[in-house]
Protein backbone atom coordinates (compact mmCIF):
# COMPACT_ATOMS: atom_id res chain seq x y z
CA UNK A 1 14.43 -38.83 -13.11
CA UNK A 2 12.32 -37.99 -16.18
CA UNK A 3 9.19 -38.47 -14.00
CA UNK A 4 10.69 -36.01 -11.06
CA UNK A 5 10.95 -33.59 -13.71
CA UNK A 6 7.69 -34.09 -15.75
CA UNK A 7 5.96 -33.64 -12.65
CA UNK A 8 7.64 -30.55 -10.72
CA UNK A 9 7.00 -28.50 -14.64
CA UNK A 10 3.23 -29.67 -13.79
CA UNK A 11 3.28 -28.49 -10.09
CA UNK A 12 5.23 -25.80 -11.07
CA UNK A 13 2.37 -24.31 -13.98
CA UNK A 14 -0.12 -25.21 -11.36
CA UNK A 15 1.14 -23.13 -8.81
CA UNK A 16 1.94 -20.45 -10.97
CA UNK A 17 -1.45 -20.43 -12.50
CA UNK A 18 -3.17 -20.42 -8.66
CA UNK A 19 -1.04 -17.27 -8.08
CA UNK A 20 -2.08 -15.79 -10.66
CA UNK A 21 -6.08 -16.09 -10.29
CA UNK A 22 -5.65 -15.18 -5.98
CA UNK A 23 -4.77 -11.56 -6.79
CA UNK A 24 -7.53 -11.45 -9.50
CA UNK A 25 -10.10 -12.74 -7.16
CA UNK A 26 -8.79 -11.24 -4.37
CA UNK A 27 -9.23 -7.45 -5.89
CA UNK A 28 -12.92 -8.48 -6.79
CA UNK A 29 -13.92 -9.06 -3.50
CA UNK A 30 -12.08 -5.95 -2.12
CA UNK A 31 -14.17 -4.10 -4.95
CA UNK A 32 -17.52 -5.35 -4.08
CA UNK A 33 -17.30 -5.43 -0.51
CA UNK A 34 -16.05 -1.83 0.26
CA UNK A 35 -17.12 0.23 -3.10
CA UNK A 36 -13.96 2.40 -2.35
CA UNK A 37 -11.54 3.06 -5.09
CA UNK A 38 -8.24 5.03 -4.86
CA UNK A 39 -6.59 7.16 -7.79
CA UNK A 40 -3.10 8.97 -7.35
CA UNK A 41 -2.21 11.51 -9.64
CA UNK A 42 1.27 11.53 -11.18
CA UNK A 43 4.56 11.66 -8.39
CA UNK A 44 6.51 15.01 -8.56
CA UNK A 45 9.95 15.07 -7.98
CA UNK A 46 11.30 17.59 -6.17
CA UNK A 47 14.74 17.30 -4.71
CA UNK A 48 14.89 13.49 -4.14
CA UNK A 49 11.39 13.50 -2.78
CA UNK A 50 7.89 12.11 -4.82
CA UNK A 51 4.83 14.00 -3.22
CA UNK A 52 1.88 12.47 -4.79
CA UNK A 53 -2.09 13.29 -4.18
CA UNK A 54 -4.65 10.56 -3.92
CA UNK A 55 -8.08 10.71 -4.06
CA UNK A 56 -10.40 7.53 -2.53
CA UNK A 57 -13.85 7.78 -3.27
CA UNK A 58 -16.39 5.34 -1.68
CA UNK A 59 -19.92 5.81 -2.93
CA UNK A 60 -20.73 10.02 -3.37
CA UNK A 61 -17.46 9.93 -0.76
CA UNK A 62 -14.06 11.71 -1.77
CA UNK A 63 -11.54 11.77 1.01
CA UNK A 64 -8.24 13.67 -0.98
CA UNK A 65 -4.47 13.23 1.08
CA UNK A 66 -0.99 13.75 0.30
CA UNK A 67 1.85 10.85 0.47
CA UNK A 68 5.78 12.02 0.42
CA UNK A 69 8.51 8.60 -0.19
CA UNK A 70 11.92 9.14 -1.42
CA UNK A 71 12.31 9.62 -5.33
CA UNK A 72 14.75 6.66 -5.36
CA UNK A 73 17.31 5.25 -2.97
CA UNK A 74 20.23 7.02 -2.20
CA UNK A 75 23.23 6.81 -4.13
CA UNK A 76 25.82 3.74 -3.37
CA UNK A 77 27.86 5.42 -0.30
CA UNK A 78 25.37 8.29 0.64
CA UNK A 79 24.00 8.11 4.14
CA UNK A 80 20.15 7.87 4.05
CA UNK A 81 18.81 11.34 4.33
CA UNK A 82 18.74 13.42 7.72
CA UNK A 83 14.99 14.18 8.88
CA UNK A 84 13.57 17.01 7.48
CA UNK A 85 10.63 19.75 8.46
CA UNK A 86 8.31 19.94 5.16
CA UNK A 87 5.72 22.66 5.14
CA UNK A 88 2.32 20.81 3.36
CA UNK A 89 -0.37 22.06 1.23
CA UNK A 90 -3.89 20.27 0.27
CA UNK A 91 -6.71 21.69 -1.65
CA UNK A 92 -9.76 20.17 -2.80
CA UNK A 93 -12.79 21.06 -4.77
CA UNK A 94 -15.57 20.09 -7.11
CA UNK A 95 -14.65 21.42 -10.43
CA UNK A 96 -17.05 24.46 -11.45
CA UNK A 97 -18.70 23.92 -7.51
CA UNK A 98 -17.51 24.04 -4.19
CA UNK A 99 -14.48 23.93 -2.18
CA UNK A 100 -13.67 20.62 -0.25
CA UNK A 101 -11.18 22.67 1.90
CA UNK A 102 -7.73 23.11 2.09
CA UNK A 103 -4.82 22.08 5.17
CA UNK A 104 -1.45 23.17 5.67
CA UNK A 105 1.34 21.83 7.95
CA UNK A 106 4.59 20.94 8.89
CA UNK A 107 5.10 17.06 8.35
CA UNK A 108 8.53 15.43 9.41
CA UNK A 109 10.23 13.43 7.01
CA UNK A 110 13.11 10.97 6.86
CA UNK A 111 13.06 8.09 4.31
CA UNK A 112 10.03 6.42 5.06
CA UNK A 113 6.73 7.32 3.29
CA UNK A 114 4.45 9.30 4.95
CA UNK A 115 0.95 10.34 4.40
CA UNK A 116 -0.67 13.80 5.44
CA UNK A 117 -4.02 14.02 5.75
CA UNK A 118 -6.35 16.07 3.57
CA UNK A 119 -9.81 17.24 2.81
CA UNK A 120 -13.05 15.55 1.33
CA UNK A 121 -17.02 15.55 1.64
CA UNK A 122 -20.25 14.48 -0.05
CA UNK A 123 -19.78 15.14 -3.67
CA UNK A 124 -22.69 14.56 -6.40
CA UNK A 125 -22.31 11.86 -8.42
CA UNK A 126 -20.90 12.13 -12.20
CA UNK A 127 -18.73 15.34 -10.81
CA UNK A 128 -14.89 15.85 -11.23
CA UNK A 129 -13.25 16.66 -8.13
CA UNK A 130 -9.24 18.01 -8.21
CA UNK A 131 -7.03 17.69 -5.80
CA UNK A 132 -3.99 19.45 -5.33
CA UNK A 133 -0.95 18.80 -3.22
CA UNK A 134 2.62 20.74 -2.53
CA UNK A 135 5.59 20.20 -0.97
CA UNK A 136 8.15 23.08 -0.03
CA UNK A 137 11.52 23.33 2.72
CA UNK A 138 14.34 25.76 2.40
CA UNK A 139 15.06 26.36 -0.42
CA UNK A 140 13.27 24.85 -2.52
CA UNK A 141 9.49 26.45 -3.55
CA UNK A 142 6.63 24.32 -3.72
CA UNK A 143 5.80 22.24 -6.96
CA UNK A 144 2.09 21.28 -6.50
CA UNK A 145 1.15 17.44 -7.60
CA UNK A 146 -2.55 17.21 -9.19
CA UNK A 147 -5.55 14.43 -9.14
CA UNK A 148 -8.71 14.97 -11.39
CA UNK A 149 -11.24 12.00 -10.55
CA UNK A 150 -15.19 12.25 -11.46
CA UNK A 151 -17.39 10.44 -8.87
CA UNK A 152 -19.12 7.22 -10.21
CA UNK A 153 -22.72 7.46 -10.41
C-alpha cells in the first residue's frame, strides 16, 4: 500500500509538472508562428453588461473590435436576461495621426458574448493607437471602454 501511494504522489507531480510546461510551450509557438498579439482594455460595467475593446496587432497591423458578455451571472432565481437591441460605437486612431475609422450599429444581445467588429489599418511602427468602444439601450447613455497599445517595431 505504501508503494501504491509513493508512486501515484510521483505520477501525480509528473503530470502536474507536464501541464504546466504545455501551456508555456504552447503560447511560444502561437507567438512565433503568427506575430499577432491581442490587448483588451479594462471591462466597463454598465447595467449587468462588460463591453470591452481589444486591439490585435500583427506586424504594422491593428485590427480594433468591441466584445459585450454579461457582468456576472444572474442572481440565484432571476431568469437569464431577455435579448436586447444595443446601439454600438468603435473609434480608432493613431494618437497625434490619423483616424482608423469609426462603426456604429445595432448588435443583439442575450447572455452570450458577442463581438462587433471594428476598424484598423497599417500603422507605423513604435506608434500608440486608441481605441474606443460604447455601449448604449434605453435608458441607459453610453459609457465608452478605452485601449491604448503602441505598435512593436
Amino acid at each position: 500500500m505504501r508503494m501504491n501511494r509513493l508512486t501515484l504522489t510521483a505520477a501525480g507531480i509528473a503530470g502536474a509538472a507536464a501541464l504546466l510546461a504545455v501551456p508555456a510551450q504552447a503560447n511560444a509557438a502561437q507567438t512565433t508562428t503568427t506575430g499577432t498579439t491581442v490587448t483588451c482594455g479594462a471591462s466597463g460595467l454598465q447595467a449587468g453588461l462588460s463591453p470591452k475593446v481589444c486591439a490585435e496587432v500583427t506586424g504594422d497591423s491593428v485590427q480594433l473590435y468591441g466584445r459585450i458578455s454579461l457582468a456576472g451571472p444572474p442572481s440565484p432565481g432571476t431568469p437569464w436576461p431577455q435579448t436586447v437591441e444595443l446601439l454600438t460605437g468603435l473609434s480608432g486612431n493613431v494618437v497625434g495621426g490619423a483616424s482608423l475609422g469609426s462603426v456604429s450599429g445595432r448588435t443583439l444581445f442575450t447572455a452570450s458574448t458577442v463581438q462587433v467588429p471594428g476598424v484598423g489599418g497599417t500603422v507605423p511602427c513604435g506608434s500608440t493607437v486608441h481605441g474606443s468602444f460604447s455601449v448604449a439601450t434605453y435608458p441607459w447613455s453610453p459609457a465608452p471602454v478605452t485601449v491604448d497599445v503602441v505598435v512593436p517595431c
